[in-house]
N, C-alpha and C. Protein backbone atom coordinates (compact mmCIF):
# COMPACT_ATOMS: atom_id res chain seq x y z
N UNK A 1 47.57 163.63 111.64
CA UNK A 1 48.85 163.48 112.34
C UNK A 1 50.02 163.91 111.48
N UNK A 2 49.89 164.07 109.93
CA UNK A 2 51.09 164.63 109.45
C UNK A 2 51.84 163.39 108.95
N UNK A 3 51.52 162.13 109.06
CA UNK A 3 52.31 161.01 108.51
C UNK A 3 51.75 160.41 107.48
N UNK A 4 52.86 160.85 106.16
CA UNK A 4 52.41 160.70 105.11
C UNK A 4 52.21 158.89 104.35
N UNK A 5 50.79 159.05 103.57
CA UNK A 5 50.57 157.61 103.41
C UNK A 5 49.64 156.79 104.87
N UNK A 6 49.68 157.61 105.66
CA UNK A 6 48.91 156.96 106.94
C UNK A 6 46.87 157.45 106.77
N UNK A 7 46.33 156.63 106.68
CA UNK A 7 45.07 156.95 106.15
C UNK A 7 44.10 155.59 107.17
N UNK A 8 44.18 155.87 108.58
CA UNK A 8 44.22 154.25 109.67
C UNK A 8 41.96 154.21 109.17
N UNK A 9 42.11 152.94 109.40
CA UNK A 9 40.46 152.53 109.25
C UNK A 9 40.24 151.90 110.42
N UNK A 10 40.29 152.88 111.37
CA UNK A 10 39.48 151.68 113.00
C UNK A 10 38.45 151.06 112.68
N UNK A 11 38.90 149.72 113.34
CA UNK A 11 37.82 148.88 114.06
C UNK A 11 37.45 148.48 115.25
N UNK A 12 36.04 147.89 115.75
CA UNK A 12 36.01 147.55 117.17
C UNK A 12 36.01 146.34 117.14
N UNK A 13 36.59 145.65 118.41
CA UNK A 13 36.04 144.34 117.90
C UNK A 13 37.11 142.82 117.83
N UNK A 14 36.87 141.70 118.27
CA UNK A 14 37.79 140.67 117.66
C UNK A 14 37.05 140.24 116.17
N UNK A 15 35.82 140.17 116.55
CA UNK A 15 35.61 139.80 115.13
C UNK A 15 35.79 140.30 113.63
N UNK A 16 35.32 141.65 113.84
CA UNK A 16 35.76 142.53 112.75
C UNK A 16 37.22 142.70 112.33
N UNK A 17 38.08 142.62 113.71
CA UNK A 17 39.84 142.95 113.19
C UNK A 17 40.28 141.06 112.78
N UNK A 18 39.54 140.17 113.30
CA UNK A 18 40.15 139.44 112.64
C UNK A 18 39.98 138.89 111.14
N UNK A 19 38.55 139.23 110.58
CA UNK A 19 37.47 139.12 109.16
C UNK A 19 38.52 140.13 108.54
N UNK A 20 39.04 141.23 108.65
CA UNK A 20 39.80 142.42 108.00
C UNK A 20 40.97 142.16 107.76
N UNK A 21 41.64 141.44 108.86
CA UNK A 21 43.37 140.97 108.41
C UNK A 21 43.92 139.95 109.35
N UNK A 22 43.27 138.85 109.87
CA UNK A 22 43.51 137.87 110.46
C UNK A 22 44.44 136.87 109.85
N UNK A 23 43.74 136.82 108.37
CA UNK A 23 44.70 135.90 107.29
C UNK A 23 46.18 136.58 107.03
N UNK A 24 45.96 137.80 106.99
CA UNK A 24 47.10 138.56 106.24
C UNK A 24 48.58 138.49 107.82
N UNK A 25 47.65 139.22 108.34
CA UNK A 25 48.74 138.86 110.26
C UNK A 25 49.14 137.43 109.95
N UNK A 26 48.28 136.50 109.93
CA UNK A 26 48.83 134.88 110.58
C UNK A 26 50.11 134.56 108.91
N UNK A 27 49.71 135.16 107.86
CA UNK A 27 50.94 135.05 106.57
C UNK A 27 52.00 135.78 107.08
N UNK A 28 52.66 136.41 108.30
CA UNK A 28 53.55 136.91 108.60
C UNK A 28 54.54 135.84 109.24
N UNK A 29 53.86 134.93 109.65
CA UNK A 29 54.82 133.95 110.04
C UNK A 29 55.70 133.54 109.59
N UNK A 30 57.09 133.21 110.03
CA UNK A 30 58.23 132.71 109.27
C UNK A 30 59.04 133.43 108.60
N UNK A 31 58.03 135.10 108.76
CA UNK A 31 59.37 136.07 108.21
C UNK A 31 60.18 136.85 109.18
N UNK A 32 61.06 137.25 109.00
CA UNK A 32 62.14 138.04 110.42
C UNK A 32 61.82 139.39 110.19
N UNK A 33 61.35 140.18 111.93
CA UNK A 33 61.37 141.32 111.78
C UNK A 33 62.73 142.13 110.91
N UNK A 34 62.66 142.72 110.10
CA UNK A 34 63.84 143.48 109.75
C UNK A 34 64.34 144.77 110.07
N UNK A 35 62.94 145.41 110.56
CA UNK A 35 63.17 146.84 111.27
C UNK A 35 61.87 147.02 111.68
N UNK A 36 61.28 148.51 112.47
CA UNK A 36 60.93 149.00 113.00
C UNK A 36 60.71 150.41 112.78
N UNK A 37 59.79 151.48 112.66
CA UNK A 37 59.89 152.51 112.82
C UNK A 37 58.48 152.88 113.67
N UNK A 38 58.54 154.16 114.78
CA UNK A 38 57.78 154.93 115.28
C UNK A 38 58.21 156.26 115.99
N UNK A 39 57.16 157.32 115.92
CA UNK A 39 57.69 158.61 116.14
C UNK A 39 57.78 159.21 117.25
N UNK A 40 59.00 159.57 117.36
CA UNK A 40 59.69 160.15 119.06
C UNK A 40 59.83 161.98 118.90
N UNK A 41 59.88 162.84 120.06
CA UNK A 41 59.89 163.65 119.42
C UNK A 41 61.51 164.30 119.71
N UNK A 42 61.76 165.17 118.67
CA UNK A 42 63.36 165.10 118.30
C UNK A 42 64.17 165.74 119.38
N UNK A 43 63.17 166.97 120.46
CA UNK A 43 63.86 167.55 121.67
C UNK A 43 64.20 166.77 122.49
N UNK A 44 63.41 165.49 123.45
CA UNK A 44 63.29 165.16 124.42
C UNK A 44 63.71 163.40 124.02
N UNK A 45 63.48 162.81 122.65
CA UNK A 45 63.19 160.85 122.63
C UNK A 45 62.35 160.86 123.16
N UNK A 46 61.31 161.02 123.38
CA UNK A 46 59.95 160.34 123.75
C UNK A 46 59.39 160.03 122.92
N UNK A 47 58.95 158.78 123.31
CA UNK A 47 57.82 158.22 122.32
C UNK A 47 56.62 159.03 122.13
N UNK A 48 56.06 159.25 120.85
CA UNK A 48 54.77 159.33 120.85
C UNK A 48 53.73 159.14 120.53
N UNK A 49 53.31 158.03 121.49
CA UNK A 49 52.26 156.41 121.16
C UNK A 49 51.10 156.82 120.73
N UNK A 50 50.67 158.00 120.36
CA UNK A 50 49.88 158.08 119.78
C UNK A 50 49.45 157.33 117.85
N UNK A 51 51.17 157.90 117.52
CA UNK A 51 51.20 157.23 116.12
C UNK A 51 51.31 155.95 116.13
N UNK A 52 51.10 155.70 114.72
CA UNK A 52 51.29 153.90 114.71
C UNK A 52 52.50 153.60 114.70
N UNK A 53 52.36 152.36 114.84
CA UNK A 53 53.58 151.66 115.18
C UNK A 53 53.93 150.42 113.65
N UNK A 54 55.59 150.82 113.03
CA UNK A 54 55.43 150.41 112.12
C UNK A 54 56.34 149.19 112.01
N UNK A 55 56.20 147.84 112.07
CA UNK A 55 56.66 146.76 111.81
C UNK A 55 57.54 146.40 110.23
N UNK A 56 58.58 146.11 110.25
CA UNK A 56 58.79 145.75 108.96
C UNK A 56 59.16 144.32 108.77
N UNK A 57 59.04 143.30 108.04
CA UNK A 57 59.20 141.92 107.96
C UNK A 57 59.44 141.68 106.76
N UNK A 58 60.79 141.90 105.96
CA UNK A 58 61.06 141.84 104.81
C UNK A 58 60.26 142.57 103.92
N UNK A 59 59.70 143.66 103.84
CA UNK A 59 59.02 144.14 102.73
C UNK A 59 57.31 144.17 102.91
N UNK A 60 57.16 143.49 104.18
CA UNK A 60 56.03 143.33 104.49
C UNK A 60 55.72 144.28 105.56
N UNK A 61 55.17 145.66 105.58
CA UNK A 61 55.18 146.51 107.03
C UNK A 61 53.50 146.31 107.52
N UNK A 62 53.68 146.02 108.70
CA UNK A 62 52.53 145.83 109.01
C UNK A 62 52.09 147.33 109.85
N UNK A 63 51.34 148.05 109.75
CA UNK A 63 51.17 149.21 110.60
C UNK A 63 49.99 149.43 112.02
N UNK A 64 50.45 149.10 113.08
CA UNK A 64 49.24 148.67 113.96
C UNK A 64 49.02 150.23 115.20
N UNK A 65 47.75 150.89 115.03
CA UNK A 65 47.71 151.99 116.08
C UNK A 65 46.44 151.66 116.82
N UNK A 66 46.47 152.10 117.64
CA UNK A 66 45.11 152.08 118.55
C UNK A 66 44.52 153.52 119.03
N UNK A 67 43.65 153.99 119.16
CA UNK A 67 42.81 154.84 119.55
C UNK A 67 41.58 154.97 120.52
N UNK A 68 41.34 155.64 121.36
CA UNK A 68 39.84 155.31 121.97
C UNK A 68 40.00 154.48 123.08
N UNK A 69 38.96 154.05 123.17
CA UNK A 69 39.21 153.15 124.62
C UNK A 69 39.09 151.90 123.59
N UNK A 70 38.47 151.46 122.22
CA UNK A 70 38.18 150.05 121.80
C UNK A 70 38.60 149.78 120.25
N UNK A 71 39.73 150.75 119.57
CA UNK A 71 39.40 151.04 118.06
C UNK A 71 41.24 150.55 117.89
N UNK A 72 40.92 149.75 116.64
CA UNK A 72 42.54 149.49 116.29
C UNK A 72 42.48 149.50 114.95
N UNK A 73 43.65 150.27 114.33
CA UNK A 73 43.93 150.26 113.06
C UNK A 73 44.92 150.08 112.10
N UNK A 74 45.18 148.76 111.37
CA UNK A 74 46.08 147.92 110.68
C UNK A 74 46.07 148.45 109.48
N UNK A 75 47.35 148.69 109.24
CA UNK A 75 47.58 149.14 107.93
C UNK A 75 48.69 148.00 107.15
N UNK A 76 48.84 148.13 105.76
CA UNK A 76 49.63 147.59 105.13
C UNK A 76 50.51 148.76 104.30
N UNK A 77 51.85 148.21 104.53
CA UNK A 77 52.72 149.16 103.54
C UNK A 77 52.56 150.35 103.05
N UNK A 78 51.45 151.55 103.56
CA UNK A 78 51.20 152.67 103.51
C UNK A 78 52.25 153.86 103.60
N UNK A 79 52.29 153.35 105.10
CA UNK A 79 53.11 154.55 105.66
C UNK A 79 54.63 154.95 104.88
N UNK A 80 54.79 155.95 104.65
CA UNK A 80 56.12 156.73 104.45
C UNK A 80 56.86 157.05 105.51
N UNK A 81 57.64 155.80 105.78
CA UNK A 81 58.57 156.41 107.36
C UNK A 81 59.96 157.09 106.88
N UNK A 82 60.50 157.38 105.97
CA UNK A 82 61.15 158.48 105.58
C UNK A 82 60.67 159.88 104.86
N UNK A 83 59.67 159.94 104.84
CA UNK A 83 59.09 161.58 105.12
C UNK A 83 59.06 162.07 106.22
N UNK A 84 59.23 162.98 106.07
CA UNK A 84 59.27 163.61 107.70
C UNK A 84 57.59 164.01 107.52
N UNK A 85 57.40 164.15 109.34
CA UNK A 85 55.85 164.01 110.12
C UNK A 85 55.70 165.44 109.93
N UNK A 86 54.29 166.17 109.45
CA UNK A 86 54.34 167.36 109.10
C UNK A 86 53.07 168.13 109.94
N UNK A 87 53.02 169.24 110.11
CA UNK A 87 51.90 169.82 110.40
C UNK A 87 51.83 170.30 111.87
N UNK A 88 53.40 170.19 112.11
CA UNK A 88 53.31 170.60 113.56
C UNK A 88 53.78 171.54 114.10
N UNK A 89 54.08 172.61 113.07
CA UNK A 89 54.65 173.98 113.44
C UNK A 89 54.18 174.54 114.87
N UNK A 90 52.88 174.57 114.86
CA UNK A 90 52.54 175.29 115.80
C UNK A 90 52.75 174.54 117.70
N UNK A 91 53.24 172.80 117.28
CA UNK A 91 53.57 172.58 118.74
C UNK A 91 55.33 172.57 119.12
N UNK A 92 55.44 172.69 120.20
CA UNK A 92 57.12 172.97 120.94
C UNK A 92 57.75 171.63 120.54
N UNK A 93 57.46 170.87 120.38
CA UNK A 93 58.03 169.70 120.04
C UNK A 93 57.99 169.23 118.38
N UNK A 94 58.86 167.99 118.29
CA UNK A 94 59.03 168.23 116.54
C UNK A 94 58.81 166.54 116.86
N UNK A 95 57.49 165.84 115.89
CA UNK A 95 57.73 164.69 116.12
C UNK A 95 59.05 164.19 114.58
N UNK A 96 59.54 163.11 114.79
CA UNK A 96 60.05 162.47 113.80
C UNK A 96 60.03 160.57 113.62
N UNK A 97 60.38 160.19 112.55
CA UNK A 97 60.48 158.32 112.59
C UNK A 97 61.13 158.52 113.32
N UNK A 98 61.69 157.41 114.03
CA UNK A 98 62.68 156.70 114.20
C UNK A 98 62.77 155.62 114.69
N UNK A 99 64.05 154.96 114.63
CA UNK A 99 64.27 153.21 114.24
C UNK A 99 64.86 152.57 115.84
N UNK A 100 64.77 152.96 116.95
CA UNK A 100 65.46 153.09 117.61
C UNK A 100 64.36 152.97 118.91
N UNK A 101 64.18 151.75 119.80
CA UNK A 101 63.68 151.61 121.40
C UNK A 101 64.20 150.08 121.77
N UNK A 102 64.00 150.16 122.82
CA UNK A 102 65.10 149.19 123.68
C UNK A 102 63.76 148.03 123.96
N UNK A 103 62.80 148.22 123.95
CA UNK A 103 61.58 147.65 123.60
C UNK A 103 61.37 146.32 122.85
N UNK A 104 61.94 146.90 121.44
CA UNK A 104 61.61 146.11 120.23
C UNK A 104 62.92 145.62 119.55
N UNK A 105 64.17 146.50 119.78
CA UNK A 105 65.44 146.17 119.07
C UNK A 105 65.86 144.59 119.43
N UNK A 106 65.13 143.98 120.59
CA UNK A 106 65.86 142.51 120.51
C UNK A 106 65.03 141.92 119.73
N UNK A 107 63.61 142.28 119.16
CA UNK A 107 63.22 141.31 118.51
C UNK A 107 63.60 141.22 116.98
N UNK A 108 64.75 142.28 116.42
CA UNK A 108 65.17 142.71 115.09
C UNK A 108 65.95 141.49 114.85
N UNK A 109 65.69 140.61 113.43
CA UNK A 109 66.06 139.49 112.98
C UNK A 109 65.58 137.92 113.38
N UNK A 110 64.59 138.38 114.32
CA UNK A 110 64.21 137.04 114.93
C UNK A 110 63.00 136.45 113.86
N UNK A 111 63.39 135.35 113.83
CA UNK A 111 62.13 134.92 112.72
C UNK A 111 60.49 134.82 113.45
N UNK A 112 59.38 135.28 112.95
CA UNK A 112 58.53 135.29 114.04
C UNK A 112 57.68 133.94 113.61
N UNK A 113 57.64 133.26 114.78
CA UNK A 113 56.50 132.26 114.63
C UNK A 113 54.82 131.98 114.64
N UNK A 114 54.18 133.21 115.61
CA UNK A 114 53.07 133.23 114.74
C UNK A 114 52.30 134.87 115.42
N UNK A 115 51.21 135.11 115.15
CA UNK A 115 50.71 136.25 115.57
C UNK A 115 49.03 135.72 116.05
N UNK A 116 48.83 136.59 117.22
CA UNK A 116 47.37 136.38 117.55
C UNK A 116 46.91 137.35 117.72
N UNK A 117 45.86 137.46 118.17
CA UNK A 117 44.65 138.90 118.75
C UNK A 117 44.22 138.17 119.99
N UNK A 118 44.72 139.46 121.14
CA UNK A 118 44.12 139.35 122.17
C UNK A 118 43.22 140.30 122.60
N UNK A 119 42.16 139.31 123.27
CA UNK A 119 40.97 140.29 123.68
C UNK A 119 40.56 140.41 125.39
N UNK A 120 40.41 141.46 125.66
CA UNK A 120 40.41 141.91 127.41
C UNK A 120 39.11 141.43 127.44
N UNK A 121 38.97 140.71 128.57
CA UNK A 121 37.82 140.25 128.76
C UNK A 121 37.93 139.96 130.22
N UNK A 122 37.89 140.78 131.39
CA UNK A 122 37.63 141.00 132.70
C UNK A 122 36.72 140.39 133.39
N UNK A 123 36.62 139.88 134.64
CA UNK A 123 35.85 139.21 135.55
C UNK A 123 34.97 140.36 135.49
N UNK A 124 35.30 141.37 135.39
CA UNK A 124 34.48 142.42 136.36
C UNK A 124 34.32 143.45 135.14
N UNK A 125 33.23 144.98 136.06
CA UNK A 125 33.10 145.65 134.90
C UNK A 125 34.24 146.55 134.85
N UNK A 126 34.61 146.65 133.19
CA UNK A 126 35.62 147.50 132.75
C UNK A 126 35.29 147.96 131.03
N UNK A 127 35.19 149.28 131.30
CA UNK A 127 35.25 149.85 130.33
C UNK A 127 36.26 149.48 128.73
N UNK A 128 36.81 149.33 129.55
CA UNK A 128 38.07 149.00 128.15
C UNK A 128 37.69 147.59 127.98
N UNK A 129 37.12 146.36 128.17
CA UNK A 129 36.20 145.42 127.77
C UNK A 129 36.22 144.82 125.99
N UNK A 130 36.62 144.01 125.44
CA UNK A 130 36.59 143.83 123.93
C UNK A 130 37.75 144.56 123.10
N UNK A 131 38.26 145.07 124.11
CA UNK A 131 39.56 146.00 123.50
C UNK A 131 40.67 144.22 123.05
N UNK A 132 41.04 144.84 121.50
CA UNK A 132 42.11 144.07 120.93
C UNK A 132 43.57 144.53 120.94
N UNK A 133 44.05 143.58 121.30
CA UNK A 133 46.05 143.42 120.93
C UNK A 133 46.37 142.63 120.30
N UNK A 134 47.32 143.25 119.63
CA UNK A 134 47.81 142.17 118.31
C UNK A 134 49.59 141.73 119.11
N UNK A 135 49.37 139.94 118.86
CA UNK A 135 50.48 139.90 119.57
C UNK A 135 51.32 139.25 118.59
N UNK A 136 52.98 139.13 118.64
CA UNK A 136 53.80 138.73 117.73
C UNK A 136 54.66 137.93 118.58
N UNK A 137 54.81 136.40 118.30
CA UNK A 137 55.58 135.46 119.23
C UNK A 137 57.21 135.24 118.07
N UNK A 138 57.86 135.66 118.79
CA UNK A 138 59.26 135.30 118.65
C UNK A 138 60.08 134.04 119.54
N UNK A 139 60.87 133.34 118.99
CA UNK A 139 61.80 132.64 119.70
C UNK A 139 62.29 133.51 120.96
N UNK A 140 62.44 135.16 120.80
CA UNK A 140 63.06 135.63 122.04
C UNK A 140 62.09 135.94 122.77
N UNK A 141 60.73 135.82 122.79
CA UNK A 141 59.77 135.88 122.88
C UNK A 141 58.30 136.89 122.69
N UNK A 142 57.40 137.64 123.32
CA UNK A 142 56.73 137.96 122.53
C UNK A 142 56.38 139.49 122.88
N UNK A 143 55.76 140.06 121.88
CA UNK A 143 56.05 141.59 121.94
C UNK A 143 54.21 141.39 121.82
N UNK A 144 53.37 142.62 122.17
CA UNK A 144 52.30 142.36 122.03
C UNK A 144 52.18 144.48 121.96
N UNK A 145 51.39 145.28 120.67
CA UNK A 145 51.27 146.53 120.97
C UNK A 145 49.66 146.21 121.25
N UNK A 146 49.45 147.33 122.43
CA UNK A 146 48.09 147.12 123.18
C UNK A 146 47.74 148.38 123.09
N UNK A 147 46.16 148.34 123.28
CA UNK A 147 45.33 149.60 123.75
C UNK A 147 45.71 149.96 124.79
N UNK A 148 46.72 151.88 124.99
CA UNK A 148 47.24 151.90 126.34
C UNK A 148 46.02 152.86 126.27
N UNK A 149 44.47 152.64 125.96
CA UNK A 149 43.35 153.77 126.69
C UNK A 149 43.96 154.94 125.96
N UNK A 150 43.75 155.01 124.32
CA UNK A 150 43.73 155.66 123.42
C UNK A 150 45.81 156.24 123.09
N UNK A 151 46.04 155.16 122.79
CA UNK A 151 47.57 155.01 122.87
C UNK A 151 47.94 153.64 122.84
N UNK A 152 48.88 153.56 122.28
CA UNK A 152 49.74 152.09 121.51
C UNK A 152 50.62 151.67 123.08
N UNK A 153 50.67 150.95 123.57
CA UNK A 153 51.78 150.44 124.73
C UNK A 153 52.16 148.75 124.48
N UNK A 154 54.13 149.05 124.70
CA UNK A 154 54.42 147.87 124.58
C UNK A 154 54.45 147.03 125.84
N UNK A 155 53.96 145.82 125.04
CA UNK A 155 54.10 144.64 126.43
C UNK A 155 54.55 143.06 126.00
N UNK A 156 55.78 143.01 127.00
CA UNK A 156 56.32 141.78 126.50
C UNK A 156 56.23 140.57 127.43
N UNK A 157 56.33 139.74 127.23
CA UNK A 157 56.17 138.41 128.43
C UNK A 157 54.78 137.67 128.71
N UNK A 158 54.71 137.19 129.18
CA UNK A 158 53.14 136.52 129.71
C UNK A 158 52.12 137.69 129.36
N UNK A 159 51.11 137.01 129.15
CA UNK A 159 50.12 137.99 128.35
C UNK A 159 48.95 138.37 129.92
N UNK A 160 48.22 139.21 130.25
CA UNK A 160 47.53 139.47 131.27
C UNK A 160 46.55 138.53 131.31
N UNK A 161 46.13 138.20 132.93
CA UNK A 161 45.34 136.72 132.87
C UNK A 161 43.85 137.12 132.04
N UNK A 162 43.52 138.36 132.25
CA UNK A 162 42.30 138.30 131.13
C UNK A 162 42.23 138.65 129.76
N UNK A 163 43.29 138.62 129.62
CA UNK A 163 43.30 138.14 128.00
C UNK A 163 42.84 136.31 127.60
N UNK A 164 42.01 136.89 126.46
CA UNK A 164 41.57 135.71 125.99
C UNK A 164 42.23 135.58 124.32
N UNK A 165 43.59 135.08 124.44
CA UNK A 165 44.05 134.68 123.20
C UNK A 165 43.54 133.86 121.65
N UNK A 166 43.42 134.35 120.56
CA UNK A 166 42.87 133.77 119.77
C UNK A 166 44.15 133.89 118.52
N UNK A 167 45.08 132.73 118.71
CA UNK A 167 45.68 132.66 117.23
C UNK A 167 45.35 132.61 116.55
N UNK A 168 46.28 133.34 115.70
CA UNK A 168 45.45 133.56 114.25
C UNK A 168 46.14 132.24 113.29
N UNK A 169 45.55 132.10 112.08
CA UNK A 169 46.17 130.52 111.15
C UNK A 169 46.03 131.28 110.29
N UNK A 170 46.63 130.46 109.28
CA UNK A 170 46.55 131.08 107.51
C UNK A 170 45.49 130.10 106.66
């Protein structure tokens, strides 16, 4: 993808994403988002959810992308969101950071109270099945980035009835 310092290790799975950084997510508690970065592209502002999505919490960036129909990948403090995104000469569009969606800007300064992993778990058959979201509860309330079926999508408010929530603790 051209984003330097980004090196993502998917996993499938609640169990595996929570054994990998369950402890480290639920130690985020009590710190205030401080910023945000993800890459839009510079002709048009569009998002493009393909890249990860980068959280900052005092010094703490948490980096969360999804891929595939079942694969999520958490990074820590890797990413370089002031390098510019490289390698894309050859497409019409120019991706770049930026700090800026109407999405996430209310949750900037809110102290967060805790984080969970949610897992889709459907009455019925569905492919996307075991797919994880990592959710972040704020006083203004809660932001959750999900598997949008190989793409990051934000979702805020009540969580979907088949989600099966599993907070995370320290």
């Amino acid at each position: 993808m051209g984003i330097s310092g980004f090196e993502p290790s998917f996993l499938v799975g609640i169990d595996a994403v929570r054994r990998a950084h369950g402890s480290r997510l639920a130690g985020l508690a009590g710190q205030r988002l401080t910023g945000f970065a993800l890459v839009r592209f510079a002709e048009d502002g569009d998002w493009f959810a393909e890249c990860p999505v980068v959280l900052d919490f005092g010094g703490a960036r948490v980096e969360v992308c999804h891929s595939k129909l079942d694969e999520l990948s958490i990074g820590w403090n890797t990413i370089d969101t002031t390098a510019a995104v490289t390698g894309w000469e050859w497409f019409e569009l120019t991706p770049r950071w930026s700090r800026s969606d109407e999405r996430l800007e209310p949750f900037v300064g809110q102290e967060l109270r805790e984080v969970a992993l949610l897992e889709w778990r459907p009455s019925g058959h569905d492919l996307a099945a075991g797919t994880v979201t990592v959710e972040f509860v704020f006083a203004a309330g809660r932001l959750r980035i999900v598997n949008g079926l190989d793409e990051n999508r934000f979702e805020t408010g009540a969580a979907r009835p088949d989600d099966v929530r599993h907070r995370l603790d320290r």
